[in-house]
C-alpha atoms as a PDB file:
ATOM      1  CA  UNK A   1      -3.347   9.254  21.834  1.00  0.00           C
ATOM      2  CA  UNK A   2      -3.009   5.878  22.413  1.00  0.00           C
ATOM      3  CA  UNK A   3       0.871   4.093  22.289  1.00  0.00           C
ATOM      4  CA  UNK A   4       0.918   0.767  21.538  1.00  0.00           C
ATOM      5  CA  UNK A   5       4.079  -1.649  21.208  1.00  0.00           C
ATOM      6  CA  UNK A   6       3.622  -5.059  19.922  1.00  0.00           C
ATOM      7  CA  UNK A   7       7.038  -7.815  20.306  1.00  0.00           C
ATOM      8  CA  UNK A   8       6.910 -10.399  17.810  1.00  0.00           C
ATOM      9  CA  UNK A   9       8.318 -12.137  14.832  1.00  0.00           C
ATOM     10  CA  UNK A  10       7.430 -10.287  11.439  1.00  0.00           C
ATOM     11  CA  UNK A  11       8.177 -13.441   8.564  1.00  0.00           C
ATOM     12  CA  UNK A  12       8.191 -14.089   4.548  1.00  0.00           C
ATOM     13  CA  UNK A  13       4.867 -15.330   4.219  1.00  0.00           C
ATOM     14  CA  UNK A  14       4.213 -17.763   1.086  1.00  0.00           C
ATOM     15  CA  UNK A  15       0.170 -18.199   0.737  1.00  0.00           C
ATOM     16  CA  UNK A  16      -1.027 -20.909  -1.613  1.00  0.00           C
ATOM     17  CA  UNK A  17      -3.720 -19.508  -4.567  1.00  0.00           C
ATOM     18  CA  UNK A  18      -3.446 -22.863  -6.119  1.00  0.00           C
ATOM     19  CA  UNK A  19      -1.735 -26.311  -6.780  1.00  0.00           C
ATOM     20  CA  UNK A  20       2.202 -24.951  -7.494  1.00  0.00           C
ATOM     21  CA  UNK A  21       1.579 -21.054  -7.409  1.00  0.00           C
ATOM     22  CA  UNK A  22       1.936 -18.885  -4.131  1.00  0.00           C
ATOM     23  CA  UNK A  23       1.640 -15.417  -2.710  1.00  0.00           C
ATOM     24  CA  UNK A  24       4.595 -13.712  -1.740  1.00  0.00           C
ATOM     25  CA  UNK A  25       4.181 -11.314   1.422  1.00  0.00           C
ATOM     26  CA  UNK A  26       4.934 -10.622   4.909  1.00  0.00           C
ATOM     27  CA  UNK A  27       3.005 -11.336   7.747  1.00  0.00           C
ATOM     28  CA  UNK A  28       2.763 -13.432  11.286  1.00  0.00           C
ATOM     29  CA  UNK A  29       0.298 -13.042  14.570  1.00  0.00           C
ATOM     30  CA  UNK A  30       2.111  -9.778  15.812  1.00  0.00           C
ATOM     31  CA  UNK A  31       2.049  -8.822  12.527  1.00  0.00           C
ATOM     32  CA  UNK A  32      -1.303  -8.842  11.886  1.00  0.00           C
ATOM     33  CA  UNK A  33      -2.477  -7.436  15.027  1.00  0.00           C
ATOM     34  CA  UNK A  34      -0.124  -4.118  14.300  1.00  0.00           C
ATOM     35  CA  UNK A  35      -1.864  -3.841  10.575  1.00  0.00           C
ATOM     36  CA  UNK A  36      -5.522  -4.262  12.147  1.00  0.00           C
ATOM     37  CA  UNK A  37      -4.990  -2.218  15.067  1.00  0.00           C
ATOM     38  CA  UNK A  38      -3.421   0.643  12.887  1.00  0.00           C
ATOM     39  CA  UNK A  39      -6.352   0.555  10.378  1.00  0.00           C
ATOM     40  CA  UNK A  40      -8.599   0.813  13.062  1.00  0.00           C
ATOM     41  CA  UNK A  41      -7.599   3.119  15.591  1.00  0.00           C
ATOM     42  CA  UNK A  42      -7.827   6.125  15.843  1.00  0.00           C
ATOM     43  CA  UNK A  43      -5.747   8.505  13.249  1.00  0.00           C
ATOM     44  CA  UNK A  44      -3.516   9.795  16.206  1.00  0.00           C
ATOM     45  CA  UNK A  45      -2.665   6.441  17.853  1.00  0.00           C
ATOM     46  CA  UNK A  46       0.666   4.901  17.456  1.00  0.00           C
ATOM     47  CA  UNK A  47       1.557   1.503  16.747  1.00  0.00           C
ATOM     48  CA  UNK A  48       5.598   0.416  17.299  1.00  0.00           C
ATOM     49  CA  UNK A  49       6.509  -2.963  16.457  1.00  0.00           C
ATOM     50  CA  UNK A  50       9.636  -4.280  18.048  1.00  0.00           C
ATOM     51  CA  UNK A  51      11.151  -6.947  16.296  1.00  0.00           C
ATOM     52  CA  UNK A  52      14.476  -7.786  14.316  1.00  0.00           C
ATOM     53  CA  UNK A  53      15.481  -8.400  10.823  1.00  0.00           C
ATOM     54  CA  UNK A  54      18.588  -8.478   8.614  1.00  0.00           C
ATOM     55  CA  UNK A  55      20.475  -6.673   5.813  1.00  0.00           C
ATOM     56  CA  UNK A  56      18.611  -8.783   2.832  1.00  0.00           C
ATOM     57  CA  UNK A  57      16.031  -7.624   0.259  1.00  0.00           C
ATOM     58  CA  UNK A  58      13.191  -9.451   2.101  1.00  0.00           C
ATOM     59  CA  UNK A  59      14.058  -7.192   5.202  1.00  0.00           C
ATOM     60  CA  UNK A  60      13.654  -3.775   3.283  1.00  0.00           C
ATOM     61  CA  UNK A  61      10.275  -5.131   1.795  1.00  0.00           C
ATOM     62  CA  UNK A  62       9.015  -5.476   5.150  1.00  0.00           C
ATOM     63  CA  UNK A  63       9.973  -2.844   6.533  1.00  0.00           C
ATOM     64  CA  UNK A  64       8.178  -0.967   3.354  1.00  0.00           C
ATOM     65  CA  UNK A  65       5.256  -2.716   3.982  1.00  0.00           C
ATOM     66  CA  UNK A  66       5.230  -1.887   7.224  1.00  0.00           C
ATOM     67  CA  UNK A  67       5.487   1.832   6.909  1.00  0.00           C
ATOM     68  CA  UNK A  68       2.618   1.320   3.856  1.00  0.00           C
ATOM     69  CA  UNK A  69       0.674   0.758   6.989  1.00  0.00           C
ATOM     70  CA  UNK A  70       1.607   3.427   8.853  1.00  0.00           C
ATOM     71  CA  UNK A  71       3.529   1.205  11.636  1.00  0.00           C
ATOM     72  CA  UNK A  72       6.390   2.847  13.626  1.00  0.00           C
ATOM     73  CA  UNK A  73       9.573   1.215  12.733  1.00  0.00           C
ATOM     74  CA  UNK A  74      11.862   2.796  15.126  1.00  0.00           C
ATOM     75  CA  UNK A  75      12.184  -0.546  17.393  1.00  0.00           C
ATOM     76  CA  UNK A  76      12.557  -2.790  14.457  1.00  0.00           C
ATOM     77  CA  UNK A  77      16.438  -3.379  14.906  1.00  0.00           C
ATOM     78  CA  UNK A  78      18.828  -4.839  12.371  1.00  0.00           C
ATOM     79  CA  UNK A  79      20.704  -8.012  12.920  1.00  0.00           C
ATOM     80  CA  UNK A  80      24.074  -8.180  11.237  1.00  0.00           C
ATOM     81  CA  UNK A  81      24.006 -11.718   9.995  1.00  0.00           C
ATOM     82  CA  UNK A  82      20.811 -13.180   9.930  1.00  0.00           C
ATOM     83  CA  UNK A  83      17.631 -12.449   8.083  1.00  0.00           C
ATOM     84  CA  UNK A  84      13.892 -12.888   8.169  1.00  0.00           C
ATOM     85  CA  UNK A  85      11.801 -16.115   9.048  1.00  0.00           C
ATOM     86  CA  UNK A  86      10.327 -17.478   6.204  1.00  0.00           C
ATOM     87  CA  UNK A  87       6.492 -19.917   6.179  1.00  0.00           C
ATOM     88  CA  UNK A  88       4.247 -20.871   3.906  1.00  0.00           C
ATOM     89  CA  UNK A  89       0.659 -22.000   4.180  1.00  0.00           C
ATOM     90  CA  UNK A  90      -1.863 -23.876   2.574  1.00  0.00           C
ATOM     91  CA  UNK A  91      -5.708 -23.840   3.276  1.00  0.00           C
ATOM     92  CA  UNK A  92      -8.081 -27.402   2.345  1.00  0.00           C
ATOM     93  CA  UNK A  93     -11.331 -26.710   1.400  1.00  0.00           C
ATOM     94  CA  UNK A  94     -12.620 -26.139   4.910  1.00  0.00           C
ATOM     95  CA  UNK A  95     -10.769 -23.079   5.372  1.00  0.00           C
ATOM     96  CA  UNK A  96      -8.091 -25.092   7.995  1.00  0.00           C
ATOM     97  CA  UNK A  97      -4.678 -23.804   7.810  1.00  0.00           C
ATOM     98  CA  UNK A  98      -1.202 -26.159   7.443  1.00  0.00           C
ATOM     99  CA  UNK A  99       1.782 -24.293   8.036  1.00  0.00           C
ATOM    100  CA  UNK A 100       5.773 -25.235   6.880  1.00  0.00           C
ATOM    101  CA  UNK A 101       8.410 -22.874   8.781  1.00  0.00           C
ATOM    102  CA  UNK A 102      11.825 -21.827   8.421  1.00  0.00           C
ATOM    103  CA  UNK A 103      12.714 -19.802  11.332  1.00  0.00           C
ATOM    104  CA  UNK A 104      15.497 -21.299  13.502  1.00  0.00           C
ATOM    105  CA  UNK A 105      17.983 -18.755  12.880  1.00  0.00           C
ATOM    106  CA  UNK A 106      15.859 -15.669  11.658  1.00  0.00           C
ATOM    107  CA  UNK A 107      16.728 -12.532  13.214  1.00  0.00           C
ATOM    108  CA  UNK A 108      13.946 -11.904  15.506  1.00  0.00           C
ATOM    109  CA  UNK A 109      15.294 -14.518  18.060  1.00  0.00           C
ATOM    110  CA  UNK A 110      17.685 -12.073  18.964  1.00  0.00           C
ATOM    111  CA  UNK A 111      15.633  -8.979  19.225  1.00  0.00           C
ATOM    112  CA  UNK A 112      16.058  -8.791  23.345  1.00  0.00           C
ATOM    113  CA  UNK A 113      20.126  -8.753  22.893  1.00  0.00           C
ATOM    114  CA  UNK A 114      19.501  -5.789  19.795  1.00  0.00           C
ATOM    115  CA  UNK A 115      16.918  -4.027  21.732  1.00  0.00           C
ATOM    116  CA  UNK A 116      19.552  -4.026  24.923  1.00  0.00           C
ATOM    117  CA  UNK A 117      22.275  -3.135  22.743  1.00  0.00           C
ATOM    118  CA  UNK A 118      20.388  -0.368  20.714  1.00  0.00           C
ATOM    119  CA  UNK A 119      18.876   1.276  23.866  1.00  0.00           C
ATOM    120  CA  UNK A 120      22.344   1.872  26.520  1.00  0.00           C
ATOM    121  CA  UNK A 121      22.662   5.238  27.996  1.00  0.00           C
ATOM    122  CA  UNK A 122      25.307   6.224  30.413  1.00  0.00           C
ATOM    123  CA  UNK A 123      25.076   6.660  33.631  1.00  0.00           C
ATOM    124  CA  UNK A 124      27.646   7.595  36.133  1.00  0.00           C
ATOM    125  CA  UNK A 125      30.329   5.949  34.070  1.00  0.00           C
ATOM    126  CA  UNK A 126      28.863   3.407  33.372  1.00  0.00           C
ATOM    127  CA  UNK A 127      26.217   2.147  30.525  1.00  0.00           C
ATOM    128  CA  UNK A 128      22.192   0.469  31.684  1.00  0.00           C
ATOM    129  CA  UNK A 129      19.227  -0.208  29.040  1.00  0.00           C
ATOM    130  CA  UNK A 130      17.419   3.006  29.232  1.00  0.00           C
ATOM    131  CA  UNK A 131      13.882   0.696  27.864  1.00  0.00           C
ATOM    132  CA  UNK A 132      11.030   2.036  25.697  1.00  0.00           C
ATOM    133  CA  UNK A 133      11.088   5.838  25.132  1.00  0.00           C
ATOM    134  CA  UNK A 134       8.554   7.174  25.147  1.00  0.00           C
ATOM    135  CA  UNK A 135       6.840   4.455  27.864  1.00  0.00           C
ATOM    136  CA  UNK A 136       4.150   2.741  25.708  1.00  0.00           C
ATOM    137  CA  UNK A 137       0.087   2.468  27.100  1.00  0.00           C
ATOM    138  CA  UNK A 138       0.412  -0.712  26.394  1.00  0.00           C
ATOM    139  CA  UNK A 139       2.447  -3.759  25.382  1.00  0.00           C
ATOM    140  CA  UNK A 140       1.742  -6.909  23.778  1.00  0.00           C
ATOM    141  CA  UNK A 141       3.894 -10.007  23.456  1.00  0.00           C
ATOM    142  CA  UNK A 142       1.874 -13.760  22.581  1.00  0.00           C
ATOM    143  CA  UNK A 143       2.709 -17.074  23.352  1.00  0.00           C
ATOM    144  CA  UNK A 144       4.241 -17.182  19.407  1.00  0.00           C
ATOM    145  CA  UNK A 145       6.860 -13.422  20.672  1.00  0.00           C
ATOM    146  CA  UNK A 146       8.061 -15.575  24.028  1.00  0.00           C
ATOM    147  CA  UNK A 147       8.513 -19.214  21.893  1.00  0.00           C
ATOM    148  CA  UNK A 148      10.761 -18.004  18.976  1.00  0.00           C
ATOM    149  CA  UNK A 149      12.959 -15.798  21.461  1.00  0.00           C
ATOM    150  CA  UNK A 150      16.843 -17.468  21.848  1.00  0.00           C
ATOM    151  CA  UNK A 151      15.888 -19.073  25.386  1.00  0.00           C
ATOM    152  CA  UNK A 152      18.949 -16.993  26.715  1.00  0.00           C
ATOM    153  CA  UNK A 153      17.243 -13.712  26.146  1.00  0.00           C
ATOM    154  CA  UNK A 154      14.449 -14.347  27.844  1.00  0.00           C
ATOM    155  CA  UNK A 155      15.629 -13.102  31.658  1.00  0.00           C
ATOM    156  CA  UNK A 156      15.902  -9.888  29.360  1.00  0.00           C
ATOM    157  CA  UNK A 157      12.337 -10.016  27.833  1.00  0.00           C
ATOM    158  CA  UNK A 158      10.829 -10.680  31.175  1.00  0.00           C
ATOM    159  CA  UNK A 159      13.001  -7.721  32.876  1.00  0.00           C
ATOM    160  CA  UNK A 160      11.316  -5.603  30.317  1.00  0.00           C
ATOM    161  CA  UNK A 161       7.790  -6.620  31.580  1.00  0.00           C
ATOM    162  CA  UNK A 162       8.046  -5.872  35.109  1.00  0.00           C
ATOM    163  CA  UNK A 163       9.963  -2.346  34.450  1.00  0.00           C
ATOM    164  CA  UNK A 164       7.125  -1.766  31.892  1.00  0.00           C
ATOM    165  CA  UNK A 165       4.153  -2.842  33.918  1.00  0.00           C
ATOM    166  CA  UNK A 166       5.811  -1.019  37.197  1.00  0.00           C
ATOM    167  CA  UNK A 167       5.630   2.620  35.177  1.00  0.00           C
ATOM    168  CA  UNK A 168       2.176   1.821  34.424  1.00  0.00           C
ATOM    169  CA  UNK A 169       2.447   0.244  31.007  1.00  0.00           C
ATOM    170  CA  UNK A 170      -0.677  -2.550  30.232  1.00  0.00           C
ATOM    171  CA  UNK A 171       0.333  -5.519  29.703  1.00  0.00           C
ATOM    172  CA  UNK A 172      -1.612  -8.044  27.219  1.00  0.00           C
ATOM    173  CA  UNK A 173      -1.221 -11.392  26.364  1.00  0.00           C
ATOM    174  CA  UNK A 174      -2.530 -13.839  23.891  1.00  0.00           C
ATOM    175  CA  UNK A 175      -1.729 -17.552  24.422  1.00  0.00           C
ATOM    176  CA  UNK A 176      -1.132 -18.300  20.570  1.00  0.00           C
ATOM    177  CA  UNK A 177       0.085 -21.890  21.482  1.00  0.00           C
ATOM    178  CA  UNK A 178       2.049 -23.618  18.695  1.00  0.00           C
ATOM    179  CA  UNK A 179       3.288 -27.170  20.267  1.00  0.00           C
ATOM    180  CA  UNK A 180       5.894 -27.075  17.603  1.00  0.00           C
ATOM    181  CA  UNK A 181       8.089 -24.388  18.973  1.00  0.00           C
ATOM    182  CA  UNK A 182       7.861 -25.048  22.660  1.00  0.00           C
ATOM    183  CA  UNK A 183      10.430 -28.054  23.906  1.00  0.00           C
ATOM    184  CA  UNK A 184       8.210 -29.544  26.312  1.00  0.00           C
ATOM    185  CA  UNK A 185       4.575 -28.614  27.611  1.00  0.00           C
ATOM    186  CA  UNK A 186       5.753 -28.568  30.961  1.00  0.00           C
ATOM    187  CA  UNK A 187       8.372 -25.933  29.928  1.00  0.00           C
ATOM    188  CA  UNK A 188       5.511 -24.105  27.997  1.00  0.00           C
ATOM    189  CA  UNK A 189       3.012 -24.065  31.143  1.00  0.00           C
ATOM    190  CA  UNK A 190       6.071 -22.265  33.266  1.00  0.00           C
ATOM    191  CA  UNK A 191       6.697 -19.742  30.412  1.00  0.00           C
ATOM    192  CA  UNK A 192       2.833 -18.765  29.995  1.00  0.00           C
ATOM    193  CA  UNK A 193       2.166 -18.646  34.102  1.00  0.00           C
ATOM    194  CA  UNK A 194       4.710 -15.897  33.858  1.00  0.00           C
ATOM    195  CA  UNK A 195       2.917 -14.498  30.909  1.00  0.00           C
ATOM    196  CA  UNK A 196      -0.539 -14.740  32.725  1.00  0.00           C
ATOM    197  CA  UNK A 197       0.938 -13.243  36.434  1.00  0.00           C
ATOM    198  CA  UNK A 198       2.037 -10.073  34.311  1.00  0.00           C
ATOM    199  CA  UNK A 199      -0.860  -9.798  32.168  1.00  0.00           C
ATOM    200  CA  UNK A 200      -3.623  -7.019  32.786  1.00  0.00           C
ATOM    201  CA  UNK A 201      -5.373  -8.147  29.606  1.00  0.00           C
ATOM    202  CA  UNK A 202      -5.425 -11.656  28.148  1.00  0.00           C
ATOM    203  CA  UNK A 203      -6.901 -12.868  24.857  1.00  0.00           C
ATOM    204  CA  UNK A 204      -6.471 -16.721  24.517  1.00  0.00           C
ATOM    205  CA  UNK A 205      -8.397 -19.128  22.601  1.00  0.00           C
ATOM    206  CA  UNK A 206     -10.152 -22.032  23.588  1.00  0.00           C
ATOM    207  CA  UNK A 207      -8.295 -24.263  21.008  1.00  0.00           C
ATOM    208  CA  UNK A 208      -5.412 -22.837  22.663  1.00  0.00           C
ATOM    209  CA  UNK A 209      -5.755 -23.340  26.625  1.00  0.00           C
ATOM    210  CA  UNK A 210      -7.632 -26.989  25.599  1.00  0.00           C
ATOM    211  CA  UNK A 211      -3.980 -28.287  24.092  1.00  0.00           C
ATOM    212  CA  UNK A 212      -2.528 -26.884  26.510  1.00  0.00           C
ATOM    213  CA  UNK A 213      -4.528 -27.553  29.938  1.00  0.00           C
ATOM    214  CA  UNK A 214      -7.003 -29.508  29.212  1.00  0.00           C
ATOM    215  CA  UNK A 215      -9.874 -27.205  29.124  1.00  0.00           C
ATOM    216  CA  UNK A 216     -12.587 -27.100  27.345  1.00  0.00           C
ATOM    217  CA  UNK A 217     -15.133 -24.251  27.587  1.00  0.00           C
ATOM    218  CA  UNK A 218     -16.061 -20.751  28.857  1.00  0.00           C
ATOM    219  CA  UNK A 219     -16.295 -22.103  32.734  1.00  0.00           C
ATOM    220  CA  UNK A 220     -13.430 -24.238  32.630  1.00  0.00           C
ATOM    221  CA  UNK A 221     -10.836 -21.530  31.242  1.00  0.00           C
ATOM    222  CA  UNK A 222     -11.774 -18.691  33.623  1.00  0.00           C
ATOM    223  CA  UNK A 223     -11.240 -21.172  36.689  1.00  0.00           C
ATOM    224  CA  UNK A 224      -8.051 -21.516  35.233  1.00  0.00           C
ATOM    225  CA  UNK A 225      -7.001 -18.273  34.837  1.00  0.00           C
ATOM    226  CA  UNK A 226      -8.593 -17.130  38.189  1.00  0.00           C
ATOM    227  CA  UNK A 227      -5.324 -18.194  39.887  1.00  0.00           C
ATOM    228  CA  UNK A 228      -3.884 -15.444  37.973  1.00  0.00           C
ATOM    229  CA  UNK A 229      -5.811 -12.384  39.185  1.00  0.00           C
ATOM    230  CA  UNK A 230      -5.755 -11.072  35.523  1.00  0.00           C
ATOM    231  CA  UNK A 231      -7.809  -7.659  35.387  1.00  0.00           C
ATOM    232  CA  UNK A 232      -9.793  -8.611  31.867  1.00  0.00           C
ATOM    233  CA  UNK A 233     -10.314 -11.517  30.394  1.00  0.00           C
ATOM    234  CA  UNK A 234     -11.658 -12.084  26.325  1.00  0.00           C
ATOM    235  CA  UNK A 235     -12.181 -15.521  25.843  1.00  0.00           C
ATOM    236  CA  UNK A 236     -12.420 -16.367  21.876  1.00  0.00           C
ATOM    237  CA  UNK A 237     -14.104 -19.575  20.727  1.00  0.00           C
ATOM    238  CA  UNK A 238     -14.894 -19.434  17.050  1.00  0.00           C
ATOM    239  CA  UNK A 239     -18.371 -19.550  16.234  1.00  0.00           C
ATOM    240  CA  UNK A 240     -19.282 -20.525  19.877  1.00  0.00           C
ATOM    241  CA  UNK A 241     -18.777 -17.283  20.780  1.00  0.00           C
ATOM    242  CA  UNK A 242     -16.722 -14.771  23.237  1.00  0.00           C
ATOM    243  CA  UNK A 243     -16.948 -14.491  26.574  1.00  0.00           C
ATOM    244  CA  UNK A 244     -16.133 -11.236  28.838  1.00  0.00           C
ATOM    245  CA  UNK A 245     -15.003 -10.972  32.127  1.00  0.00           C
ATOM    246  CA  UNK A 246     -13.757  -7.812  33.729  1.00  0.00           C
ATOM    247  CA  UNK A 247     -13.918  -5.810  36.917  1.00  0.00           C
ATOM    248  CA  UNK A 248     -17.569  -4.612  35.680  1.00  0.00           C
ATOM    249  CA  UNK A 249     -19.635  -6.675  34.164  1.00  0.00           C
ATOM    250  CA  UNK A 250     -19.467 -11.023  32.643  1.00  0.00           C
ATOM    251  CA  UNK A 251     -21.309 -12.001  29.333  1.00  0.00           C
ATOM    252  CA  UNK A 252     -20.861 -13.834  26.570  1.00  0.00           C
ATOM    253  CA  UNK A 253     -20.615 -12.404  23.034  1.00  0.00           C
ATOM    254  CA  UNK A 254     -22.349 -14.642  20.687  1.00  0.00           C
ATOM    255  CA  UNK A 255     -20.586 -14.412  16.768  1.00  0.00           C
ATOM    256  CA  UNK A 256     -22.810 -14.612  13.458  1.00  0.00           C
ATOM    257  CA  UNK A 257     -21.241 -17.729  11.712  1.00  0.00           C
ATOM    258  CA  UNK A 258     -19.589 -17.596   8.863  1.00  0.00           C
ATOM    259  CA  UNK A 259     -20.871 -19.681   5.983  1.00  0.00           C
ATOM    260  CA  UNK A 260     -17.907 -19.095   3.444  1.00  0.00           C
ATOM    261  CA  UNK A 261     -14.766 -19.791   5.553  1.00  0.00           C
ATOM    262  CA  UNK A 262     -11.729 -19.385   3.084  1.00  0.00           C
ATOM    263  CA  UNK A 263      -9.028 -18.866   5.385  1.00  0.00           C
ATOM    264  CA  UNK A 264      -8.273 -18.863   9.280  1.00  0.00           C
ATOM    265  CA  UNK A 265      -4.994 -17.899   9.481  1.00  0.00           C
ATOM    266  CA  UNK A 266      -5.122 -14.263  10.710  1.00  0.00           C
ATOM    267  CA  UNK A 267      -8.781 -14.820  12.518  1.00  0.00           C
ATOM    268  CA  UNK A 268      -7.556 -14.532  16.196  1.00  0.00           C
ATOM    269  CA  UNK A 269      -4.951 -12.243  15.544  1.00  0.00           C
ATOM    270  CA  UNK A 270      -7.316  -9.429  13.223  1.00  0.00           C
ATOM    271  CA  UNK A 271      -9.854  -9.780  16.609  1.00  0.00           C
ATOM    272  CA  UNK A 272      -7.084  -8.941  18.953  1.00  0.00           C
ATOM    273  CA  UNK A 273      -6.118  -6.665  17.291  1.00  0.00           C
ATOM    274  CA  UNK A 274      -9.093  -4.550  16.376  1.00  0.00           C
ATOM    275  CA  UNK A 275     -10.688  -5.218  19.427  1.00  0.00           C
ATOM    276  CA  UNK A 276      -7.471  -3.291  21.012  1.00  0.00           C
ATOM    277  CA  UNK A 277      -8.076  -0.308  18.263  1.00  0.00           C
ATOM    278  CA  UNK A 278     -11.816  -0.306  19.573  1.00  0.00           C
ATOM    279  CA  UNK A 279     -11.228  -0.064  23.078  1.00  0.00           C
ATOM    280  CA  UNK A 280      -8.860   2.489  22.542  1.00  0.00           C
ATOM    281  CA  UNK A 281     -11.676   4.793  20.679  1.00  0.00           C
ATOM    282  CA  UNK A 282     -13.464   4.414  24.077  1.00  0.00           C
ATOM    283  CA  UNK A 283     -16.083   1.563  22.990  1.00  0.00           C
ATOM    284  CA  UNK A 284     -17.233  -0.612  25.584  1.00  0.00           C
ATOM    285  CA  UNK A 285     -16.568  -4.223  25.784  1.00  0.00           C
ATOM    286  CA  UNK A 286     -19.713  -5.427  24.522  1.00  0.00           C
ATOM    287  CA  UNK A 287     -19.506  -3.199  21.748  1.00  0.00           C
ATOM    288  CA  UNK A 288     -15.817  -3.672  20.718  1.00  0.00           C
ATOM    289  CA  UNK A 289     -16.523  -7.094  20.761  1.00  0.00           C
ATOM    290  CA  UNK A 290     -19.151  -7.362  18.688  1.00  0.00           C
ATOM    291  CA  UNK A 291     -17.343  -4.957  16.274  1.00  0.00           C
ATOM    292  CA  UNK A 292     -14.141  -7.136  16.590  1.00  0.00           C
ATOM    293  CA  UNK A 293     -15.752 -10.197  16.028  1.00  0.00           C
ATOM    294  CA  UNK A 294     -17.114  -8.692  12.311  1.00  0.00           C
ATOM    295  CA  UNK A 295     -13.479  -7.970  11.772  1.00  0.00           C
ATOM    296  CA  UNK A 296     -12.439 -11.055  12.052  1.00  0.00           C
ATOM    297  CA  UNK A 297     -15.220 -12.701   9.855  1.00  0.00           C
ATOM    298  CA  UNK A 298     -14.234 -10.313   7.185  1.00  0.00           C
ATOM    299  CA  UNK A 299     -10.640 -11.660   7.264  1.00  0.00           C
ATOM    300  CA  UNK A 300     -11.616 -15.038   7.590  1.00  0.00           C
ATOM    301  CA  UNK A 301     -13.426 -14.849   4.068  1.00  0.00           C
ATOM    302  CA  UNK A 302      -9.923 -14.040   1.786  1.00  0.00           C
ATOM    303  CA  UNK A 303      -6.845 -15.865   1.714  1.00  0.00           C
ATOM    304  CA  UNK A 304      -3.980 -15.050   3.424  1.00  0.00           C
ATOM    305  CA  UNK A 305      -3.683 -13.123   6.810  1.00  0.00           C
ATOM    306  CA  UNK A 306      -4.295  -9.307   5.162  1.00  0.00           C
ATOM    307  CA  UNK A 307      -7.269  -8.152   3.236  1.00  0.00           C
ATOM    308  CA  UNK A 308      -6.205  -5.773   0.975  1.00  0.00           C
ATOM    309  CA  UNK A 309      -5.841  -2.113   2.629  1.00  0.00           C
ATOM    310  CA  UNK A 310      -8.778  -0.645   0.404  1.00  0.00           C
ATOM    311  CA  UNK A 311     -10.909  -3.733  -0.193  1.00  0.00           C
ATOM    312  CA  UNK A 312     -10.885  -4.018   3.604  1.00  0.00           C
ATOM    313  CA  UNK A 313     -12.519  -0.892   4.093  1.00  0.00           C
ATOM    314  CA  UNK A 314     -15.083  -1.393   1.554  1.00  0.00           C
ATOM    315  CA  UNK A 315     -15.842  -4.546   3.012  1.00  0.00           C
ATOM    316  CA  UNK A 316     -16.014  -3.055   6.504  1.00  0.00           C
ATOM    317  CA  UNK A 317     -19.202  -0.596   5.046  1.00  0.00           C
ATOM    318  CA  UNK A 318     -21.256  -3.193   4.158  1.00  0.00           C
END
């Protein structure tokens, strides 16, 4: 059995369906890769998202959906005063995404000083975080988990990743840049170095490391990461493909286009996610890639950032 626990922000998603009306549901990056990897791994593995939310109605419909998916709740901790982030999203005709948030004070900043506070044990007198129990396989945070995390909590989060990776615990990372969240570049860059030291796995996008470093292809992103010594590397560029580096074997992936793009919000984060659920049924990289990659066109063809449970499956036969 595989153990998975994802850190993130779970949020009120509003999805336009046209001019005036939209889609009430729940979703974000994290999100998303906990629904895809669950639907796709095997029966037996566990998925436990850590996050935060409040007291409201919004926070027991999550947590509902959630557990409609089959996702562990038992780190999702409850904030006494604040509740859940709240975005909405509209598509153009081209399939490109524009996002409005409300998030400053939603209660998944503060899931480091909940998660410290909901795990103490004593010990000789006195009380220490016990961490994750059982130890996960593996643990994923993005670029999105470490931005909307109350700066101060951070020395916590980070704490978390060394004890983690020290027991044995993989560590993967996905970029997910968002230049609105992040004060400065600069500050971004020193936050993500940290990210990509600790990392055994990391999943960034092009799009990503180009607004962020400057680079602009396949060659160009793994001389940046080299500095980083990162075990495996998946390299996602849209339709140009996805590149593979690992301690084995280097190849690029080349993706089937998609002539019918309706929606790209969940594209990078159903990939991650499934490619996770693949590699944990023992595929190879090739083949989880490939598989991955058809994952993520399927998404990318309905609005919003989850297919519908059963309609996904169907689609998935074809």
């Amino acid at each position: 059995m595989t153990d998975l626990v994802i850190l993130g922000e779970s949020m009120v998603e509003l999805s336009q369906q046209e001019p005036g009306l939209f889609r009430q549901s729940f979703a974000g990056d994290v999100h998303s890769v906990a629904v895809y990897f669950k639907r796709l791994a095997s029966q037996a593995d566990r998925v436990r998202l850590m996050t935060a939310v409040g007291h409201d109605s919004a926070s027991e419909g999550l947590i509902k959906a959630l557990e409609e998916e089959r996702i562990d709740t038992s780190l999702v901790f409850r904030h006494p005063s604040r509740q859940l982030g709240l975005y909405s999203v509209t598509t153009d005709k081209n399939g490109e995404r524009s996002f409005s948030y409300w998030r400053s004070e939603s209660a998944a900043r503060e899931v480091m000083l909940l998660f410290r506070e909901g795990t103490q044990s004593a010990c000789d007198g006195a009380y220490s975080p016990c961490g994750l129990a059982p130890r996960p396989d593996m643990f994923f945070f993005s670029g999105i988990s470490l931005a909307v995390l109350a700066p101060e909590t951070r020395p916590a989060f980070w704490e978390l990743v060394s004890n983690l990776r020290d027991q044995g615990t993989r560590i993967i990372f996905d970029p997910n840049y968002r230049p609105k969240l992040w004060p400065t570049p600069d500050h971004t860059r020193a936050e993500y170095a940290r990210a990509f030291t600790s990392a055994d796995l990391a999943l960034p996008g092009i799009e990503d490391l180009t607004a962020l470093y400057g680079v602009k292809d396949f060659t160009a992103a793994c001389d940046l990461l080299a500095q980083f010594n990162i075990e495996e590397l998946v390299i996602k560029d849209g339709p140009n493909g996805v590149y593979y580096r690992g301690p084995e074997e280097r190849f690029l992936e080349p993706v089937s286009p998609i002539e019918r793009v309706v929606d790209t919000t969940a594209a990078g984060d159903s990939f991650n996610g499934s490619y996770l659920a693949f590699r944990s049924r023992g595929l190879r990289p090739r083949e989880a890639i490939a598989r991955a990659a058809k994952v993520a066109g399927v998404v990318i063809q309905h609005r919003g950032a989850l297919v519908e449970r059963g309609r996904f499956a169907a689609l998935l036969e074809e």
